[in-house]
C-alpha atoms as a PDB file:
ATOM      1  CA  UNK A   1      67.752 179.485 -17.110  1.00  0.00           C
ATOM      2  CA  UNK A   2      70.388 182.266 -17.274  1.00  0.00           C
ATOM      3  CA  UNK A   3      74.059 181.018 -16.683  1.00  0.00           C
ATOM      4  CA  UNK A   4      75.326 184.817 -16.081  1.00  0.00           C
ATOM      5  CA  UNK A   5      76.762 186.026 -12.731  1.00  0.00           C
ATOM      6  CA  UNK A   6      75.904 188.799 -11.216  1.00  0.00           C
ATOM      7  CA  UNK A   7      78.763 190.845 -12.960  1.00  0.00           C
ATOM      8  CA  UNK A   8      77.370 189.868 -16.598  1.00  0.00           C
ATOM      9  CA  UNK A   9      79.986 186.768 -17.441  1.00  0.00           C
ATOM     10  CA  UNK A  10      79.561 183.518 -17.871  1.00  0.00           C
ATOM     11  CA  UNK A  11      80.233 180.910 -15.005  1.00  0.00           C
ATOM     12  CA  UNK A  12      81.985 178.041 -15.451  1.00  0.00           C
ATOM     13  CA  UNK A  13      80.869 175.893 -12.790  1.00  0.00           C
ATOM     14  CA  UNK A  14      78.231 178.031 -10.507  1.00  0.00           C
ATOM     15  CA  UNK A  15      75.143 177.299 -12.459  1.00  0.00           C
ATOM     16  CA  UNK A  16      72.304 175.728 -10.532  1.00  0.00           C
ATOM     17  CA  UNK A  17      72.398 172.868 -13.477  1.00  0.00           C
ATOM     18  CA  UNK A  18      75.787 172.353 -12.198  1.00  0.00           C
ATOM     19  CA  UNK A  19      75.077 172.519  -8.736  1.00  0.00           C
ATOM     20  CA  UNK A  20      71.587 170.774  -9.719  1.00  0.00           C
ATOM     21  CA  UNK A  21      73.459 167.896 -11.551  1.00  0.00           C
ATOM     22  CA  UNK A  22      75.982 167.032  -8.615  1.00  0.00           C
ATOM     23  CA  UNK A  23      72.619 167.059  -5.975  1.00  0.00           C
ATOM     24  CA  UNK A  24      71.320 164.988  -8.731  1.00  0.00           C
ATOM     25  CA  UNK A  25      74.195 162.398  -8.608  1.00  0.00           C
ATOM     26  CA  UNK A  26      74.142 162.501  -4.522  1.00  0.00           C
ATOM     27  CA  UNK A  27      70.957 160.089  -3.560  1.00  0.00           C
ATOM     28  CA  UNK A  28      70.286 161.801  -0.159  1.00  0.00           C
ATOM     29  CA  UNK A  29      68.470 159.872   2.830  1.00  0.00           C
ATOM     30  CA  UNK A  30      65.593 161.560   3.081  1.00  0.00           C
ATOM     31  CA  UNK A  31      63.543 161.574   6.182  1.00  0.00           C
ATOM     32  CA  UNK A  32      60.233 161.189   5.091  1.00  0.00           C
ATOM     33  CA  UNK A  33      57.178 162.148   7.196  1.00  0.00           C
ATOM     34  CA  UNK A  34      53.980 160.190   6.301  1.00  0.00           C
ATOM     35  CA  UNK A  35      51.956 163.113   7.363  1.00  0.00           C
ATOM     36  CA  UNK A  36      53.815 165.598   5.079  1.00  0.00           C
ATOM     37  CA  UNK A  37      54.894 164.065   1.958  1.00  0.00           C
ATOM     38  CA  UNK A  38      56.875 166.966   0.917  1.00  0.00           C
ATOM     39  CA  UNK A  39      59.250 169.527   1.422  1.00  0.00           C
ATOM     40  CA  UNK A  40      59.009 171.987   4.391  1.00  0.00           C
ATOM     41  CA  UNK A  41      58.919 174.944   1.789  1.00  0.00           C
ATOM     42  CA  UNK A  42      58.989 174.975  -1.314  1.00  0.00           C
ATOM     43  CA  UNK A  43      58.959 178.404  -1.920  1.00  0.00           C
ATOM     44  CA  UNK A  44      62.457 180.048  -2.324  1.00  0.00           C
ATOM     45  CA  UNK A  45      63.847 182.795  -0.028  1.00  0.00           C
ATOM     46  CA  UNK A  46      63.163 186.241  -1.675  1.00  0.00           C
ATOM     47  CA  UNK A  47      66.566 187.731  -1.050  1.00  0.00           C
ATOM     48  CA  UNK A  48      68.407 184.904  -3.155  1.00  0.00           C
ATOM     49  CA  UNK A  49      69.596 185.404  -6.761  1.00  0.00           C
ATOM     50  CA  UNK A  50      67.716 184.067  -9.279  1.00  0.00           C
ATOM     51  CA  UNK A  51      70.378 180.896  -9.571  1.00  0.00           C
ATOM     52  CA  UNK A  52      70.179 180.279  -6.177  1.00  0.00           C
ATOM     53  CA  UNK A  53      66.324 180.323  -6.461  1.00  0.00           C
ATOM     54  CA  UNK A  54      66.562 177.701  -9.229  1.00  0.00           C
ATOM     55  CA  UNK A  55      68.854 175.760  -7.347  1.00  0.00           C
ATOM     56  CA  UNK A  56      66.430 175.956  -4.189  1.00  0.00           C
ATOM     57  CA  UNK A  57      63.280 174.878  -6.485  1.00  0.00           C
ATOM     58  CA  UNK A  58      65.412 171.662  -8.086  1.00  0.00           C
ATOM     59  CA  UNK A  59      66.569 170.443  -5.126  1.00  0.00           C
ATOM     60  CA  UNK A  60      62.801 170.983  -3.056  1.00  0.00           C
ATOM     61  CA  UNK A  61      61.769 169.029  -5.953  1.00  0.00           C
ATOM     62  CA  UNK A  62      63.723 165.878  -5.453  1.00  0.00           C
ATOM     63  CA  UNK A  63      64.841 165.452  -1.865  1.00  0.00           C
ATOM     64  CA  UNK A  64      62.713 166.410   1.572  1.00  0.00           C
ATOM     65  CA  UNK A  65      63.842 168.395   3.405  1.00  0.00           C
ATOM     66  CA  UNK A  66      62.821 169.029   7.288  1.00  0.00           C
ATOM     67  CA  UNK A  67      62.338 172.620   8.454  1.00  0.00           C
ATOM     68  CA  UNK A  68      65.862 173.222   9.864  1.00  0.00           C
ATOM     69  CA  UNK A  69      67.210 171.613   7.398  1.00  0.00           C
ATOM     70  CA  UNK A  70      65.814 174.377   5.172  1.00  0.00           C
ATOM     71  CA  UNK A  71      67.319 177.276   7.254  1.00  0.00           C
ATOM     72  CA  UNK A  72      70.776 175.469   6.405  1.00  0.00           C
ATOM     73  CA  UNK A  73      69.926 174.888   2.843  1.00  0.00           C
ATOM     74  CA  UNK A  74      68.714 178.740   2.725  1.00  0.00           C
ATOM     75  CA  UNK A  75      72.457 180.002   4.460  1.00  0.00           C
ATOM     76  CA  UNK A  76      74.265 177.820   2.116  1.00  0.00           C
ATOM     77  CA  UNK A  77      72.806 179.368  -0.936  1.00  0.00           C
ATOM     78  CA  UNK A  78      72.813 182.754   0.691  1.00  0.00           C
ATOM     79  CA  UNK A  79      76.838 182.609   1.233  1.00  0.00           C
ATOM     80  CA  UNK A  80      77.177 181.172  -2.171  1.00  0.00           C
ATOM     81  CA  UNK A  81      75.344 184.262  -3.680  1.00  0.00           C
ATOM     82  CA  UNK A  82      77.969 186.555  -1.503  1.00  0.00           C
ATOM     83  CA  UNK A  83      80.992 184.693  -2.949  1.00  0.00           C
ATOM     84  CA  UNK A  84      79.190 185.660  -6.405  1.00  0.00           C
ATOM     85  CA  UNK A  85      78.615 189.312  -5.427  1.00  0.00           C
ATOM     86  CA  UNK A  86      82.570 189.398  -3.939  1.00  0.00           C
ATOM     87  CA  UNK A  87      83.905 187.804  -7.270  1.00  0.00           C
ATOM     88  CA  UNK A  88      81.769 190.154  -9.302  1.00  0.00           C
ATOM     89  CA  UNK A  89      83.252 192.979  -7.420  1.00  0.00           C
ATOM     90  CA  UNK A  90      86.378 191.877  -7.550  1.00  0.00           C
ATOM     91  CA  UNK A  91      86.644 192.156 -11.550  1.00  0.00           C
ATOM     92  CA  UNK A  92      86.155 195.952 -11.394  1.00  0.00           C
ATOM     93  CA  UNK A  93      88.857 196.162  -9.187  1.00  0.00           C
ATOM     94  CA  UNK A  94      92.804 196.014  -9.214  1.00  0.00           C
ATOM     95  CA  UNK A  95      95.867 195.195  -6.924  1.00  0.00           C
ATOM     96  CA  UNK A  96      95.302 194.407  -3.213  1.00  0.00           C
ATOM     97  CA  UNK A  97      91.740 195.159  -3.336  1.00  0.00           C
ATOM     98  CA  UNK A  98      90.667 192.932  -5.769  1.00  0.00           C
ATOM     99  CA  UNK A  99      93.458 190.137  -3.971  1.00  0.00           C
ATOM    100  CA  UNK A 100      91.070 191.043  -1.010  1.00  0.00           C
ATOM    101  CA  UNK A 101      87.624 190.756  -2.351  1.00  0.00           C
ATOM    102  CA  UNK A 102      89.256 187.238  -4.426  1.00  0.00           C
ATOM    103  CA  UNK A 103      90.154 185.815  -0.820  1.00  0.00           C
ATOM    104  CA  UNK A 104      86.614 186.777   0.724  1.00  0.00           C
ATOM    105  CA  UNK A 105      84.847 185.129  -2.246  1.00  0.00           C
ATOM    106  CA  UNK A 106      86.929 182.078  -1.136  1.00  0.00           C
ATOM    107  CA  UNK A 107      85.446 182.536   2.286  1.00  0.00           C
ATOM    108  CA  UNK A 108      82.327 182.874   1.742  1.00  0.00           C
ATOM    109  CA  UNK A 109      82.619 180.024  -0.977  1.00  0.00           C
ATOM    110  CA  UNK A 110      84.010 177.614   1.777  1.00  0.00           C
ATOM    111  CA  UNK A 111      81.428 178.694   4.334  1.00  0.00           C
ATOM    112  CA  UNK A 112      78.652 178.049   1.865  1.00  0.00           C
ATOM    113  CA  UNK A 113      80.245 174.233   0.975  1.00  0.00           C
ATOM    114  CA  UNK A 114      80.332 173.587   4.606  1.00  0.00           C
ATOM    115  CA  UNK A 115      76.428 174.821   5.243  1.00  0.00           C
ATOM    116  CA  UNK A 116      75.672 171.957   2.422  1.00  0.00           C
ATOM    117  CA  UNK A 117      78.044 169.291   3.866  1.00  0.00           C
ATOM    118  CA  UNK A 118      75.688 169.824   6.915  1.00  0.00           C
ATOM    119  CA  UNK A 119      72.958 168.392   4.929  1.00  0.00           C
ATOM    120  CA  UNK A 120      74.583 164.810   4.760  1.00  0.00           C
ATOM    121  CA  UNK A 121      74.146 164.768   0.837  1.00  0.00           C
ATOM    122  CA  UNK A 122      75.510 161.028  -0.074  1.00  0.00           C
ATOM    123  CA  UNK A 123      76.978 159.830  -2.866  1.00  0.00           C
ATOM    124  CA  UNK A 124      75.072 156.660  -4.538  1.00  0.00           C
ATOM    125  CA  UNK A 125      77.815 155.750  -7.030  1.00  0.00           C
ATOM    126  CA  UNK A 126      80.068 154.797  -3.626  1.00  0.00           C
ATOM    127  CA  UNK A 127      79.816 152.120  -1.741  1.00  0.00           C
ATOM    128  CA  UNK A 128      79.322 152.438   2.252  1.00  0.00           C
ATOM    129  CA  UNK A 129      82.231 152.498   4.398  1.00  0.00           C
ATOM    130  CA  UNK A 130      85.842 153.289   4.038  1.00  0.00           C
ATOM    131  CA  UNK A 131      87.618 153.731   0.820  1.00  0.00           C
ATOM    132  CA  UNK A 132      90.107 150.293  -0.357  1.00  0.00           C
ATOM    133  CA  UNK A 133      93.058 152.334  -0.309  1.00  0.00           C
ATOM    134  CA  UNK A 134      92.367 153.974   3.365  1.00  0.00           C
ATOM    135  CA  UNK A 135      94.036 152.457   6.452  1.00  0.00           C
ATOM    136  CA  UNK A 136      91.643 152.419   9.767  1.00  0.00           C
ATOM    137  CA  UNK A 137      92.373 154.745  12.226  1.00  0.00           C
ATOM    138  CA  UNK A 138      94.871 153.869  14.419  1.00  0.00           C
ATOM    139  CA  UNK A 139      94.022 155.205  18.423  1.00  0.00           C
ATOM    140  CA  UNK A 140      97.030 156.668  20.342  1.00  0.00           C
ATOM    141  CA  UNK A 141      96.245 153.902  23.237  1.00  0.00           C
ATOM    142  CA  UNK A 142      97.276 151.019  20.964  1.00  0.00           C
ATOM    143  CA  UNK A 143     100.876 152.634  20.653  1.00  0.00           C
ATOM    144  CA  UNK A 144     101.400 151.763  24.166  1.00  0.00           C
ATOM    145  CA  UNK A 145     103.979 148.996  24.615  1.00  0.00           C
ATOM    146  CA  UNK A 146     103.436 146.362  27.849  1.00  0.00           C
ATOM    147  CA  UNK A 147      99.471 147.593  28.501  1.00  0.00           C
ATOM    148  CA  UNK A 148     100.576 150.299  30.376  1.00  0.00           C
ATOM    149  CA  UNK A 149     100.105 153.933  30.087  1.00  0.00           C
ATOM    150  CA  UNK A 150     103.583 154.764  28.915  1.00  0.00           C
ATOM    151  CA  UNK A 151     105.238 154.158  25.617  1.00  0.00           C
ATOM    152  CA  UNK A 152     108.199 152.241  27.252  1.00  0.00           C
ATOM    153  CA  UNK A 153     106.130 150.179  29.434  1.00  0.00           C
ATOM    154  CA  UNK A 154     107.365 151.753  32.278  1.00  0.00           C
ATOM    155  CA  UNK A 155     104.820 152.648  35.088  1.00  0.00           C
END
């Protein structure tokens, strides 16, 4: 396992043992098909980088994941590898440009987060529900004084 980027440096926190570790620490509800008993592919797209085929093969090997649900795991890690190939790019270049290609890593960073939060990855050391410190939502209709539809009771 290599923990280069793409531009030849050492990542701090993109290396699919990273990324491995925190799908490690996230017990996902897996919907389980009798009939299959395992992932929907377990071979890795071939345009990925190598990290992002690591990640794919770690996390095939300990959740299931249904077909679509592999087409959203396969976009996540593609945008992830275009925030490394931006970032990379970015430390050959100066001024704006490099301010440009820094901001559309970012991007493509967030894009790829919100791809995995479509997965529903869970965290087991948390218990269900809302946080202690968290006050319920509060819906607009119960600021309503006298039961009518206007603040001042007035109808």
């Amino acid at each position: 396992m290599s923990d280069a980027t793409p531009g030849g440096r050492q990542s701090t926190g993109e290396t699919p043992a990273t990324w491995a570790a925190v799908a490690s620490s996230q017990a996902r509800s897996a919907k389980v098909d009798t009939s299959r008993r395992a992932s929907s592919a377990t071979r890795a797209p071939s345009d990925l980088l190598p990290q992002s085929k690591e990640l794919w093969h770690v996390l095939h090997e300990r959740n299931d994941f249904q077909p679509q649900e592999d087409a959203v795991l396969e976009q996540a890690l593609l945008w992830k590898d275009e925030s490394a190939r931006l970032r990379a790019e970015a430390r050959t270049l100066k001024g704006t440009e490099r301010a440009a290609r820094l901001r559309s890593a970012g991007d493509a960073a967030t894009v790829s987060l919100r791809y995995l939060r479509v997965l529903k990855f869970t965290d087991p050391t948390r218990p269900p529900g809302r946080s202690p410190g968290r006050r319920p939502h509060l819906p607009i209709s119960s600021l309503t004084i006298g039961g009518g539809n206007h603040a001042d009771g007035a109808r």
